[in-house]
Protein backbone atom coordinates (compact mmCIF):
# COMPACT_ATOMS: atom_id res chain seq x y z
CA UNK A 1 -14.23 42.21 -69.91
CA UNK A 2 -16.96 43.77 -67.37
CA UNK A 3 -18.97 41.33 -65.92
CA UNK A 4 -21.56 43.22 -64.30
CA UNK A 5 -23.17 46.60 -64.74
CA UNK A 6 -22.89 49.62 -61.89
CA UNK A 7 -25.76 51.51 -61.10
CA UNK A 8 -25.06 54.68 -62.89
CA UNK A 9 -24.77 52.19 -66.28
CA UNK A 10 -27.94 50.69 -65.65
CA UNK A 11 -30.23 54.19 -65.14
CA UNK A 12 -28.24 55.29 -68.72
CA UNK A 13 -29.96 52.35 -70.02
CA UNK A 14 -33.63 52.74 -68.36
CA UNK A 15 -33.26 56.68 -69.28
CA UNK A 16 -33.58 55.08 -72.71
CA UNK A 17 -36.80 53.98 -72.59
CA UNK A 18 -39.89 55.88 -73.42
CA UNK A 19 -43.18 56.03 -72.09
CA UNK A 20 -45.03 54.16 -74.97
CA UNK A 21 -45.79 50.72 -74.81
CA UNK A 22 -42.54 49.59 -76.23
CA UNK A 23 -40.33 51.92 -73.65
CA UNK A 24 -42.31 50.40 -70.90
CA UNK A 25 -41.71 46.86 -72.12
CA UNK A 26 -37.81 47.50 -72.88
CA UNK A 27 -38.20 49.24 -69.14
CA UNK A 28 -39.86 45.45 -68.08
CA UNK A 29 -37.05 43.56 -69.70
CA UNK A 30 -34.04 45.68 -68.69
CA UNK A 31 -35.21 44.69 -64.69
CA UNK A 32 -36.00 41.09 -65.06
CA UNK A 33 -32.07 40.86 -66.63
CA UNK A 34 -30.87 43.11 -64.31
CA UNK A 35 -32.82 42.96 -61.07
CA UNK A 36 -34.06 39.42 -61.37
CA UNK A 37 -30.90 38.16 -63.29
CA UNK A 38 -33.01 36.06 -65.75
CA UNK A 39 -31.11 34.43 -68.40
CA UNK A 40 -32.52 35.73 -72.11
CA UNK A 41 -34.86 32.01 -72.93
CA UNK A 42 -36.20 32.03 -69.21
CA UNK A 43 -37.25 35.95 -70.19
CA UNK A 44 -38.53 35.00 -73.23
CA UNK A 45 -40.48 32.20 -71.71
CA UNK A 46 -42.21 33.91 -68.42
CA UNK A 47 -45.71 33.84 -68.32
CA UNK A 48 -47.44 35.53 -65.81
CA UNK A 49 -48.94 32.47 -64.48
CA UNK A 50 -44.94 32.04 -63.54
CA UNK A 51 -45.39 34.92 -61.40
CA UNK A 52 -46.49 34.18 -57.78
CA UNK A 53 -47.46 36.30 -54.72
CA UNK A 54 -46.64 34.62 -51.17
CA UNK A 55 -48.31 36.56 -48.19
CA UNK A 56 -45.38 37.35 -45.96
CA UNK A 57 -46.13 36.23 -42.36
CA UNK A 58 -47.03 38.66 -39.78
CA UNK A 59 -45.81 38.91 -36.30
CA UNK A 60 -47.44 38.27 -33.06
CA UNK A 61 -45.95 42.05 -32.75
CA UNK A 62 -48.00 43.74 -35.17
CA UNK A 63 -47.15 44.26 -39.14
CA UNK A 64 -49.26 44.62 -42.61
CA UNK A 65 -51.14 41.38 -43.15
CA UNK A 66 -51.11 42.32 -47.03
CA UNK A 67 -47.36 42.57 -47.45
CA UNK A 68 -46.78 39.98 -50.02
CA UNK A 69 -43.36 38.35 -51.36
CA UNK A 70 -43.30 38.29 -55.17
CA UNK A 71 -41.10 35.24 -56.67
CA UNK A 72 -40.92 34.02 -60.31
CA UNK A 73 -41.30 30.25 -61.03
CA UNK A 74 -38.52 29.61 -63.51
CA UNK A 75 -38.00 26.48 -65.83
CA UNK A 76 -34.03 27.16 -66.59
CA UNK A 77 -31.22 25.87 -68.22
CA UNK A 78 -31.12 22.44 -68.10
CA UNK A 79 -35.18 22.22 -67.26
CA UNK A 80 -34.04 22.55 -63.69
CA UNK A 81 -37.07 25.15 -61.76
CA UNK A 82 -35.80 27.77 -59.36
CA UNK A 83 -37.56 30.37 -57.68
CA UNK A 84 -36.58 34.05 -57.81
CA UNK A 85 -37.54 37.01 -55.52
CA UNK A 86 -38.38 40.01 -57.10
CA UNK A 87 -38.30 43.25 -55.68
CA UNK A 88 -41.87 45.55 -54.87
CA UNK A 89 -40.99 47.87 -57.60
CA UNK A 90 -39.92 44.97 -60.41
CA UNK A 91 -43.05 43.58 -58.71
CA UNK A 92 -45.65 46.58 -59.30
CA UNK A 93 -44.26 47.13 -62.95
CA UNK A 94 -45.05 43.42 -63.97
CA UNK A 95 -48.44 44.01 -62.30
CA UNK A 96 -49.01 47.38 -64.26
CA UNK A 97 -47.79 45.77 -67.29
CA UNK A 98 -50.50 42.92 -66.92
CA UNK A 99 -53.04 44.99 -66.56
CA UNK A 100 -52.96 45.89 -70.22
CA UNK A 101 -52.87 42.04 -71.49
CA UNK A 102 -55.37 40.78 -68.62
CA UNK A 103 -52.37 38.68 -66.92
CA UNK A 104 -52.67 36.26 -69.29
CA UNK A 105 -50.31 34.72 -71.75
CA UNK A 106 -46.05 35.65 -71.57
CA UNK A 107 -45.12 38.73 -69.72
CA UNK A 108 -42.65 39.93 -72.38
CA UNK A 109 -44.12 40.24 -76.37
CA UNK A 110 -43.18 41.59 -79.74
CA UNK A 111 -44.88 44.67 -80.59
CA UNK A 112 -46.21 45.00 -83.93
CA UNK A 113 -45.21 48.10 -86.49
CA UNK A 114 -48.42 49.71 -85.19
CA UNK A 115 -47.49 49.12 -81.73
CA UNK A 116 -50.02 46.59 -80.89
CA UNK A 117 -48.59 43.80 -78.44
CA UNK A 118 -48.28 40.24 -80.23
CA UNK A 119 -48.60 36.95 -77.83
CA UNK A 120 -45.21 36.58 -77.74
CA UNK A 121 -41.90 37.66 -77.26
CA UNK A 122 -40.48 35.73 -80.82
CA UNK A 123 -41.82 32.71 -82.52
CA UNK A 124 -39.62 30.27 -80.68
CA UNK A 125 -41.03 31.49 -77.24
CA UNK A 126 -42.78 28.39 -75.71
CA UNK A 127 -46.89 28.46 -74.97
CA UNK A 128 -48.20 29.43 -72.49
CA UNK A 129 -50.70 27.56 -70.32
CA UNK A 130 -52.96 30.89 -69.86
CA UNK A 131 -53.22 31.60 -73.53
CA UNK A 132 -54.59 28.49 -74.56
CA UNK A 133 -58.42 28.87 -75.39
């Protein structure tokens, strides 16, 4: 049995995706399971106030005093947190993603038949602190 997936398996996969809200969420969820290795429940269950941006520290030498380090806060298996780094590209796609749901409630959601985004990714998804009114 394979354990992991090469490169060449995973672009098959992203080719996949469209360019409608529903490939660009598939596109969202294939690189948190692949890039970030997030289990399926800890996908299901990142909200975007689980995503945090750490300013990286500069040196006396010079550098970009806006290059930030993107981690996810996640509750896992066993309710034990970790933090992940995420690369700038997983990074920027989360951010464009956000920007159509104001940042606010779980990252990941159903879409309806329409193709309007529910509030969450399946019934059993816990709340989210930023969706509460």
């Amino acid at each position: 049995m394979q354990a992991v997936l090469y490169r060449t398996q995973v672009r098959v996969l992203l080719s996949t995706c469209g360019d409608d809200l529903a490939g660009q969420r598939d596109r969202l969820v294939l690189g948190l399971l692949v890039s970030a290795g997030l289990r399926r429940r800890e996908l299901a269950d990142l909200c975007f106030d689980d995503v945090k941006r750490h300013p990286l520290a500069t040196s006396a030498a010079g550098g970009d005093p806006h290059r930030v380090r993107t981690v996810l806060a996640i509750r896992g298996k066993g309710a034990k947190d970790r933090v992940v780094p995420i690369s700038a590209p997983l990074a920027e796609a989360i951010e464009r993603w956000g920007g159509q749901f104001g940042h606010r409630g779980h990252v990941v959601r159903s879409l309806g038949r329409h193709g309007q985004a529910g509030q969450r990714p399946s019934p059993s998804s816990t709340s989210c602190a930023s969706t509460a009114p």
